[in-house]
N, C-alpha and C. Protein backbone atom coordinates (compact mmCIF):
# COMPACT_ATOMS: atom_id res chain seq x y z
N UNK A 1 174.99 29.21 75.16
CA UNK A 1 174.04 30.15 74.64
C UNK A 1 172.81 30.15 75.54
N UNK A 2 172.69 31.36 76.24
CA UNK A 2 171.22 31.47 77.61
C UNK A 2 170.54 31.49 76.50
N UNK A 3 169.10 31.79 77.17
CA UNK A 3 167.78 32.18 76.68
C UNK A 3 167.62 33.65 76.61
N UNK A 4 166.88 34.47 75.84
CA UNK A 4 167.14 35.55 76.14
C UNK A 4 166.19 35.55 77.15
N UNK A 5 166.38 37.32 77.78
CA UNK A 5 165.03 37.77 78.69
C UNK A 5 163.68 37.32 78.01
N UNK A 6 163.24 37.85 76.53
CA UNK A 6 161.79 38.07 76.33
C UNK A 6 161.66 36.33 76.07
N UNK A 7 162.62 35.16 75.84
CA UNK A 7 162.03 34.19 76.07
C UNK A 7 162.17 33.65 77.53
N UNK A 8 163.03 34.03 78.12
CA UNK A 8 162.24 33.76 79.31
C UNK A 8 161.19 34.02 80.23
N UNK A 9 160.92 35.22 79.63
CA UNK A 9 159.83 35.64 80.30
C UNK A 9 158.65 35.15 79.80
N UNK A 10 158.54 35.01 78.63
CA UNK A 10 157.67 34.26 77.12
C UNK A 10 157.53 32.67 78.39
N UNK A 11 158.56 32.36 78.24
CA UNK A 11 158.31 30.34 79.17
C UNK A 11 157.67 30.66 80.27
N UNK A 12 158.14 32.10 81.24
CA UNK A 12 157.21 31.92 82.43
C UNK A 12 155.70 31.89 82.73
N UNK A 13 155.78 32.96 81.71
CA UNK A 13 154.42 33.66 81.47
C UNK A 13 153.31 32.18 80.97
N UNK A 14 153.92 31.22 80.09
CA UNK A 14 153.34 29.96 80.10
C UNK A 14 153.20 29.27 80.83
N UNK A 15 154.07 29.06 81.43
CA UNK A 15 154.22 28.39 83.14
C UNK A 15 152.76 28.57 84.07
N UNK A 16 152.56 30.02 84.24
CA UNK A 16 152.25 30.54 85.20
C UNK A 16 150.57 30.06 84.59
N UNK A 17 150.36 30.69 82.76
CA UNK A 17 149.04 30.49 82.59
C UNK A 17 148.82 28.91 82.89
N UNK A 18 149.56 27.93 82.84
CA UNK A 18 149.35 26.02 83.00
C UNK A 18 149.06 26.31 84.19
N UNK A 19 149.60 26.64 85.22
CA UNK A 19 149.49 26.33 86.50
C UNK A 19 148.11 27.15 86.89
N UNK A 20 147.74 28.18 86.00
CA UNK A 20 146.08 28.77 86.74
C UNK A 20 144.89 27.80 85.73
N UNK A 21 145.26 27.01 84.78
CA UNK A 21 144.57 26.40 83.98
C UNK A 21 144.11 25.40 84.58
N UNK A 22 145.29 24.60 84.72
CA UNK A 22 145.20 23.15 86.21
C UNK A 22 144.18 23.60 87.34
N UNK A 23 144.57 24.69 87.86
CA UNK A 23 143.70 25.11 89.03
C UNK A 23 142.42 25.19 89.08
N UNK A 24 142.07 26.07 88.20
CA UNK A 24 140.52 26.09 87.12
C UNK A 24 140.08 25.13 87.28
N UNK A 25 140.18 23.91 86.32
CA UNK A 25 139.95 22.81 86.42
C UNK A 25 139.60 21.89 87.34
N UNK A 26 140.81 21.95 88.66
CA UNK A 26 140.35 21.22 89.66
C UNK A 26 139.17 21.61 90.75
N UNK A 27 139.05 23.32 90.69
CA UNK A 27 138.08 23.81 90.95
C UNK A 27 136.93 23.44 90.62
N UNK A 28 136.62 23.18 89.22
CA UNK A 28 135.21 22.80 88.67
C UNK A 28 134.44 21.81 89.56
N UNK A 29 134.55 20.69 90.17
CA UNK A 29 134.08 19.89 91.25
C UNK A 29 133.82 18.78 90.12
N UNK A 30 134.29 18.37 88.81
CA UNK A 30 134.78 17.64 88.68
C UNK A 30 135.57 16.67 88.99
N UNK A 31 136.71 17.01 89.33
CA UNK A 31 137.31 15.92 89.71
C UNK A 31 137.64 16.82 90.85
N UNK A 32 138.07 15.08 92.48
CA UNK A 32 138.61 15.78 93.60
C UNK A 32 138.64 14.53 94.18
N UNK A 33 139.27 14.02 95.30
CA UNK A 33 139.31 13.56 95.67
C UNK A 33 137.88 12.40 96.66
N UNK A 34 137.61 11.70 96.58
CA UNK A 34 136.84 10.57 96.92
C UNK A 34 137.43 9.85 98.19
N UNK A 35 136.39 10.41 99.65
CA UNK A 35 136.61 9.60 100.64
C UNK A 35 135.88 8.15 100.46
N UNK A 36 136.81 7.27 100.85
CA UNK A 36 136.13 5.95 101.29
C UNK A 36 134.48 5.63 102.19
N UNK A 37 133.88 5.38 101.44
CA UNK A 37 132.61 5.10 102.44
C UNK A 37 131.46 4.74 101.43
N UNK A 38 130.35 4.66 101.94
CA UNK A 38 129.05 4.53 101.65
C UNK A 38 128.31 5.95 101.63
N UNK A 39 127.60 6.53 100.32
CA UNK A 39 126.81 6.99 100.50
C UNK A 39 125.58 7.61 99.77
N UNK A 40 125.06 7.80 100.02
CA UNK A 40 123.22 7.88 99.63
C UNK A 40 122.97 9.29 99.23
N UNK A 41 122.42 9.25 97.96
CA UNK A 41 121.82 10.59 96.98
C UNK A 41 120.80 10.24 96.15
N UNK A 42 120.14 11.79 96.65
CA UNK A 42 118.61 11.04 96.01
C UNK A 42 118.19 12.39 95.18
N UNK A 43 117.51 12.39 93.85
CA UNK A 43 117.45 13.18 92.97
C UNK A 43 116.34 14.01 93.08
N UNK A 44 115.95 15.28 92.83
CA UNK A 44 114.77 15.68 93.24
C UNK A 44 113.38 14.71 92.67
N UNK A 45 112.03 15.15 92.97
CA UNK A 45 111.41 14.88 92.73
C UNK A 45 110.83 15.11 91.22
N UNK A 46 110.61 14.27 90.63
CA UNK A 46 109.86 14.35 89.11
C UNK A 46 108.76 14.77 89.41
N UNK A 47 107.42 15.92 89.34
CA UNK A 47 105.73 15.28 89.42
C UNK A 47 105.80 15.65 88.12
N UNK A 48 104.42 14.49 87.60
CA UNK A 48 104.14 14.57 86.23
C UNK A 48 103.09 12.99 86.58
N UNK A 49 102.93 12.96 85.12
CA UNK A 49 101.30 12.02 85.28
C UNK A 49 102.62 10.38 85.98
N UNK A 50 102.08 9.46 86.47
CA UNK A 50 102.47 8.30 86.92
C UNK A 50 103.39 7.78 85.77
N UNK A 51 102.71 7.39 84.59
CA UNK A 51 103.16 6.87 83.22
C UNK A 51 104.28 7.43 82.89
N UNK A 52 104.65 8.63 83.22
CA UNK A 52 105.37 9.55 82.74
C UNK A 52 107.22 9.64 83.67
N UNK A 53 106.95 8.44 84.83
CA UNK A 53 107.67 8.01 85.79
C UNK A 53 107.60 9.12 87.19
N UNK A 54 106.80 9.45 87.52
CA UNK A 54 106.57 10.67 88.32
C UNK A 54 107.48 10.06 89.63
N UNK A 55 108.48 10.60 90.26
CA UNK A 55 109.09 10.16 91.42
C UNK A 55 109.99 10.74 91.71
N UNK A 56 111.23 9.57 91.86
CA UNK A 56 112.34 9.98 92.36
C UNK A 56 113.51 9.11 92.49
N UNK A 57 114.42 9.11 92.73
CA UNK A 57 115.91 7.81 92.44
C UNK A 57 116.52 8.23 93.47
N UNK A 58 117.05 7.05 93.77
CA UNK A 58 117.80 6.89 95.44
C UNK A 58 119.23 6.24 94.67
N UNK A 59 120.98 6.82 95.39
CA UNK A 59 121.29 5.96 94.51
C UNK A 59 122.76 5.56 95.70
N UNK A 60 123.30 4.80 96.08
CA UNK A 60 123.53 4.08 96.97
C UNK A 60 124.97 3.66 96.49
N UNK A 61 125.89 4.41 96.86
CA UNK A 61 127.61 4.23 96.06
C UNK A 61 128.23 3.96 97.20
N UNK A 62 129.02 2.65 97.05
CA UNK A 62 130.79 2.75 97.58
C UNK A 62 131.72 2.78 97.19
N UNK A 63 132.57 3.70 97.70
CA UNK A 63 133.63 4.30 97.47
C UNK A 63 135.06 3.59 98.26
N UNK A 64 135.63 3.12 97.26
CA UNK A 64 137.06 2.03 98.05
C UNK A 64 138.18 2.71 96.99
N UNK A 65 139.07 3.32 97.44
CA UNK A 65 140.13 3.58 97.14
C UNK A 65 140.31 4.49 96.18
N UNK A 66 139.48 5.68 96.53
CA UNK A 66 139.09 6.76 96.29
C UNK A 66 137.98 6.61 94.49
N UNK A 67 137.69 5.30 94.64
CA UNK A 67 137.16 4.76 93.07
C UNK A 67 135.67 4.40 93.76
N UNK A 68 134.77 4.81 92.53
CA UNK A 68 133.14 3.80 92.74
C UNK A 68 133.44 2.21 92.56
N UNK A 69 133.00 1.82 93.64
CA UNK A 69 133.41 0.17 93.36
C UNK A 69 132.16 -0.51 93.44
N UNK A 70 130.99 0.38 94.10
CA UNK A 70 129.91 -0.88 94.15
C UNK A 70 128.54 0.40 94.00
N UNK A 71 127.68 0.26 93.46
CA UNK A 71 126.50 0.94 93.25
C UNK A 71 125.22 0.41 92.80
N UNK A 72 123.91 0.91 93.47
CA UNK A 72 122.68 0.54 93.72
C UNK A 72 121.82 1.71 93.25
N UNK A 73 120.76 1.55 92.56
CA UNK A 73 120.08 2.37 92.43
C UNK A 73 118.37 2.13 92.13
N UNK A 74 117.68 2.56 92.91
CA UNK A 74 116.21 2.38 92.98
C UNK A 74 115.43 4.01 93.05
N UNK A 75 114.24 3.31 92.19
CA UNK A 75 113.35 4.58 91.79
C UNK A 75 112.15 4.45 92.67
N UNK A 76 111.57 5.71 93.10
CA UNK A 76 110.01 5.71 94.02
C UNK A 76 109.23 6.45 93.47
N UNK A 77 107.61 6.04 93.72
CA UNK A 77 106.80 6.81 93.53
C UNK A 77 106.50 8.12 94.66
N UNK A 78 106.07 9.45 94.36
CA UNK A 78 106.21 9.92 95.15
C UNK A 78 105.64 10.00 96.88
N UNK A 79 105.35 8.96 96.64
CA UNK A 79 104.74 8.44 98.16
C UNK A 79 105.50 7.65 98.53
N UNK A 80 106.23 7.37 98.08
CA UNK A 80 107.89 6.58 98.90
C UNK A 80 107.43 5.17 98.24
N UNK A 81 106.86 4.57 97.39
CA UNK A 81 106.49 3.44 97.35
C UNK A 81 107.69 3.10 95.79
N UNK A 82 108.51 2.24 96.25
CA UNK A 82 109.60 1.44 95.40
C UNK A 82 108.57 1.25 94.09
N UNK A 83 109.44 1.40 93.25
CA UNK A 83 109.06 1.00 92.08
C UNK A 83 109.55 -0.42 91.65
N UNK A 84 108.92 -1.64 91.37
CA UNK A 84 109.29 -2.72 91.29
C UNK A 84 108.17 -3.61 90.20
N UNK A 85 108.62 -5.03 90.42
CA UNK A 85 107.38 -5.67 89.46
C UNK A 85 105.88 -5.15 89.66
N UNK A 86 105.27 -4.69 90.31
CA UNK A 86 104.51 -4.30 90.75
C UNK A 86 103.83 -2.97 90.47
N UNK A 87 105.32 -1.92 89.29
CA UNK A 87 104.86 -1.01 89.17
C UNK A 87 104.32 -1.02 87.94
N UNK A 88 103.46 0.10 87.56
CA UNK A 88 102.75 0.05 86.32
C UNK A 88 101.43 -0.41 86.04
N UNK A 89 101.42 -1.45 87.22
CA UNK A 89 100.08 -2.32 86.94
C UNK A 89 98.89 -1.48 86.86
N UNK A 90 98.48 -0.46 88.12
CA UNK A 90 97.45 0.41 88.27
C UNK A 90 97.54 1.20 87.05
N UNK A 91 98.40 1.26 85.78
CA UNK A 91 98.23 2.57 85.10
C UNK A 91 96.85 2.19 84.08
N UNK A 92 96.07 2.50 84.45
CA UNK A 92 94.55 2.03 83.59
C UNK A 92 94.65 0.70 82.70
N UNK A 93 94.98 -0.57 83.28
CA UNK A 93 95.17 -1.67 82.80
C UNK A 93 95.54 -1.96 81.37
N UNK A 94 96.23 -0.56 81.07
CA UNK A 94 96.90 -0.67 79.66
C UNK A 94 98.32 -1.30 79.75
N UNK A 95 98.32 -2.25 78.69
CA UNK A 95 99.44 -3.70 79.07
C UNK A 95 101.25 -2.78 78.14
N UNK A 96 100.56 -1.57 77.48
CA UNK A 96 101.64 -0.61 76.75
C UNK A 96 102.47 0.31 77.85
N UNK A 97 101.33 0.99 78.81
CA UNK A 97 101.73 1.31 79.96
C UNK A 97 102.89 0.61 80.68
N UNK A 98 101.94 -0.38 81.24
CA UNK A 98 103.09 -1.24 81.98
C UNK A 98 104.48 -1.54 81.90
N UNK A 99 104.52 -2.02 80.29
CA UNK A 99 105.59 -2.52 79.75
C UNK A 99 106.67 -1.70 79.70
N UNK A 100 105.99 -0.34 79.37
CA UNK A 100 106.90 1.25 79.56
C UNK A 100 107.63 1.46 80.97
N UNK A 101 107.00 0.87 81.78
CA UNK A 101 106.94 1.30 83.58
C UNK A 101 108.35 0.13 83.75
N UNK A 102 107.78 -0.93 83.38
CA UNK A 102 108.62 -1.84 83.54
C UNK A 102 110.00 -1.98 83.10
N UNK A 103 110.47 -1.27 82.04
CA UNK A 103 111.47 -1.14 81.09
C UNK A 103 111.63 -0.22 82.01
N UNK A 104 111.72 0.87 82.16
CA UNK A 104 111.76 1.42 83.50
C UNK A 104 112.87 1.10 84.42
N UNK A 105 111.98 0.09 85.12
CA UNK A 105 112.32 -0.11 86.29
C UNK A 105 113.98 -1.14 86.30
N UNK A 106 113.58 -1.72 84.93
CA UNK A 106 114.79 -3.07 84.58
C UNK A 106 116.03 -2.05 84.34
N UNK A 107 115.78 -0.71 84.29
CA UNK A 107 117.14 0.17 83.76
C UNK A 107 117.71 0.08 84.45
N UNK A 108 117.10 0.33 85.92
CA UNK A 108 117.96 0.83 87.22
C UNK A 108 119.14 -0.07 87.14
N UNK A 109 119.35 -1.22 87.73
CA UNK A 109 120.70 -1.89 87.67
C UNK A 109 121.20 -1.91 86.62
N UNK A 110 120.71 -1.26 85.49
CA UNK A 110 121.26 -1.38 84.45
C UNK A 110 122.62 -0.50 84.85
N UNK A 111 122.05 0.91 85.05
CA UNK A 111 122.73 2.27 85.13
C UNK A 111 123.93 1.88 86.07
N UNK A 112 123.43 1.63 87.30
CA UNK A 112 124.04 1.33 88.26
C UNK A 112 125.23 0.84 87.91
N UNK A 113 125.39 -0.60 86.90
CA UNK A 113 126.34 -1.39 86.40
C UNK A 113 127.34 -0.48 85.95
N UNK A 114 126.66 0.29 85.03
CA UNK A 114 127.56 1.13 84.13
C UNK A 114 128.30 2.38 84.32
N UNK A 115 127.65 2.52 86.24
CA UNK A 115 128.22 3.97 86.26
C UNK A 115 129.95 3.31 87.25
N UNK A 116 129.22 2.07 88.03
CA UNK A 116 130.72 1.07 88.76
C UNK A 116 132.31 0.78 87.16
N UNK A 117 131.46 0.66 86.00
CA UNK A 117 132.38 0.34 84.99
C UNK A 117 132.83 1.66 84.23
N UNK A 118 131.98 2.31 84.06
CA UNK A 118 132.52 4.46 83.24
C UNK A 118 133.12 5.06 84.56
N UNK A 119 133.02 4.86 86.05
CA UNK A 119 133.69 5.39 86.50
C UNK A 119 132.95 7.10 87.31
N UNK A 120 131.64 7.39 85.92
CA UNK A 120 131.34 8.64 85.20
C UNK A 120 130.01 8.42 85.08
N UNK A 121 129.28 9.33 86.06
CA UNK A 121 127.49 9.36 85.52
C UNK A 121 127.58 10.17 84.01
N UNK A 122 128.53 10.99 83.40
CA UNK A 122 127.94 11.56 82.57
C UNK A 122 128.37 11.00 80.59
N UNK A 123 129.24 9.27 81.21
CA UNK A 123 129.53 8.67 80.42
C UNK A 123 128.35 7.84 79.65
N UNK A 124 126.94 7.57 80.59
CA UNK A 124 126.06 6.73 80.16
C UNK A 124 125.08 6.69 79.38
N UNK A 125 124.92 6.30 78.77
CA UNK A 125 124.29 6.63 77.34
C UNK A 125 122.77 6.41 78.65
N UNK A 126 121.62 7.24 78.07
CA UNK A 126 120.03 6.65 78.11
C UNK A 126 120.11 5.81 77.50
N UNK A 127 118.85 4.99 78.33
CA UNK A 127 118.04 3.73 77.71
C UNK A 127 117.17 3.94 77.55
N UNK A 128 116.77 3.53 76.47
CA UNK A 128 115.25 4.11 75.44
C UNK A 128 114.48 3.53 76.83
N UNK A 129 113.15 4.24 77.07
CA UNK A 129 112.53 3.88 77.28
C UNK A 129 112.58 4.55 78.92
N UNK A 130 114.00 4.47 79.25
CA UNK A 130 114.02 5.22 80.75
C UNK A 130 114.81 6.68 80.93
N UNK A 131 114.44 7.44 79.96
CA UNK A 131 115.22 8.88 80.25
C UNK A 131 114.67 9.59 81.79
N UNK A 132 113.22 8.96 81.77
CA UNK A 132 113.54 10.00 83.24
C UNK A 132 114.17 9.22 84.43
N UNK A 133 114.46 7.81 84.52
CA UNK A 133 114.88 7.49 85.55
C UNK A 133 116.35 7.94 85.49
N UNK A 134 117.17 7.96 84.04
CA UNK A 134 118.67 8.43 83.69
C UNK A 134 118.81 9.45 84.48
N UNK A 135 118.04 10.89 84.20
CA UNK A 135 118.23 11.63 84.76
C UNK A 135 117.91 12.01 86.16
N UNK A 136 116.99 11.07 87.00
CA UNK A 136 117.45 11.12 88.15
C UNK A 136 118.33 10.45 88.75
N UNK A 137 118.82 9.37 88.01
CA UNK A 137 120.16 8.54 88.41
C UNK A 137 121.41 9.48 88.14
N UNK A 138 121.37 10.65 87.25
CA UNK A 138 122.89 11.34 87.31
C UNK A 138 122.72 12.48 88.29
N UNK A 139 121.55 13.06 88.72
CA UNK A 139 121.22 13.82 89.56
C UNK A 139 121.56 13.18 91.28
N UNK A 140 120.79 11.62 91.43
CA UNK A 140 121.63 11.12 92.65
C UNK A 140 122.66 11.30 92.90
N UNK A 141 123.52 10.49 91.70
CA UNK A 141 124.82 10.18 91.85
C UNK A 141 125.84 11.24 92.19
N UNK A 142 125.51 12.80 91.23
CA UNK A 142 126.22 14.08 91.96
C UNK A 142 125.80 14.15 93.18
N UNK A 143 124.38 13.68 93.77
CA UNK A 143 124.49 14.25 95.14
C UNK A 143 125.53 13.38 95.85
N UNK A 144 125.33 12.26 95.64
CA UNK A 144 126.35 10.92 96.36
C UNK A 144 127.81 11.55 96.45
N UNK A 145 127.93 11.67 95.13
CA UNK A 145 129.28 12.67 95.07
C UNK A 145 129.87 13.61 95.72
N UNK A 146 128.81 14.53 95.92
CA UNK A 146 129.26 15.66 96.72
C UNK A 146 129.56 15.35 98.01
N UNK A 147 129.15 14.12 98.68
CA UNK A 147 128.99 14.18 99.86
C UNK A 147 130.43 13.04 100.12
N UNK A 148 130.96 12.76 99.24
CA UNK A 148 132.05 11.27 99.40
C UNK A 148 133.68 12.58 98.97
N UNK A 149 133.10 13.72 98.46
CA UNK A 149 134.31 14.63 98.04
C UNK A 149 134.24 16.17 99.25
N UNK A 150 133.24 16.28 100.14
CA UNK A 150 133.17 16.52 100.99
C UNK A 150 133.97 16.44 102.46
């Protein structure tokens, strides 16, 4: 017992929409292939008051076997000056400030950790306290991206 015509044509016609669906998809720049290497993406610039994390995120991926295997990520003020223990202090010797700046700054390897283990910048939850560095850490990381699927 064949199939008739209108179901075969019915299966192709499915066929054909899977196979432009798949395509779609791989188009999106989602997913694609990952050359091996090192490389460096940095998120635009934030301006806004200091307190407010005014800068920028640098974010520093290797890529081994078409997977993120190792990642770094550091934030600057917009004068290129690293954000580190050090930052926060000048914000009008308010010790609330600081502590904000600082929480901050403790995210970065946080993110970093979590984007080598999700695989996925857009798996990572924010950390109270550092949404704007988050979002220049997923903003790096596509640039990093683009340039390792390139």
């Amino acid at each position: 017992m064949g199939m008739t015509l209108s179901k075969k044509l019915f299966a192709l016609m499915m066929a054909m929409c899977l196979g432009v669906c798949c395509l779609g998809l791989a188009a999106c720049g989602g997913s694609g292939e990952l050359k091996d290497g090192t490389y460096t993406g940095q998120s635009s610039y934030f301006e806004g008051e200091a307190a407010d994390g005014a800068g920028y995120g640098v974010v520093k991926l290797t890529i081994k076997d078409g997977a993120i295997a190792d990642c770094t990520f550091e934030t600057y003020e917009l004068d290129g000056t690293l954000k580190d223990e050090n930052y926060g202090v000048s914000l009008s010797g308010n010790q609330n400030k600081y502590t904000k700046a600082q929480n901050a700054v403790k995210a970065c390897p946080e993110y970093a950790k979590a984007l080598v283990e999700a695989g996925d910048a857009s798996n990572i939850d924010v950390i109270s306290g550092a949404t704007v560095n988050h979002d220049q850490f997923v903003e790096a990381v596509d640039d990093a991206l683009a340039q390792a699927r390139a």
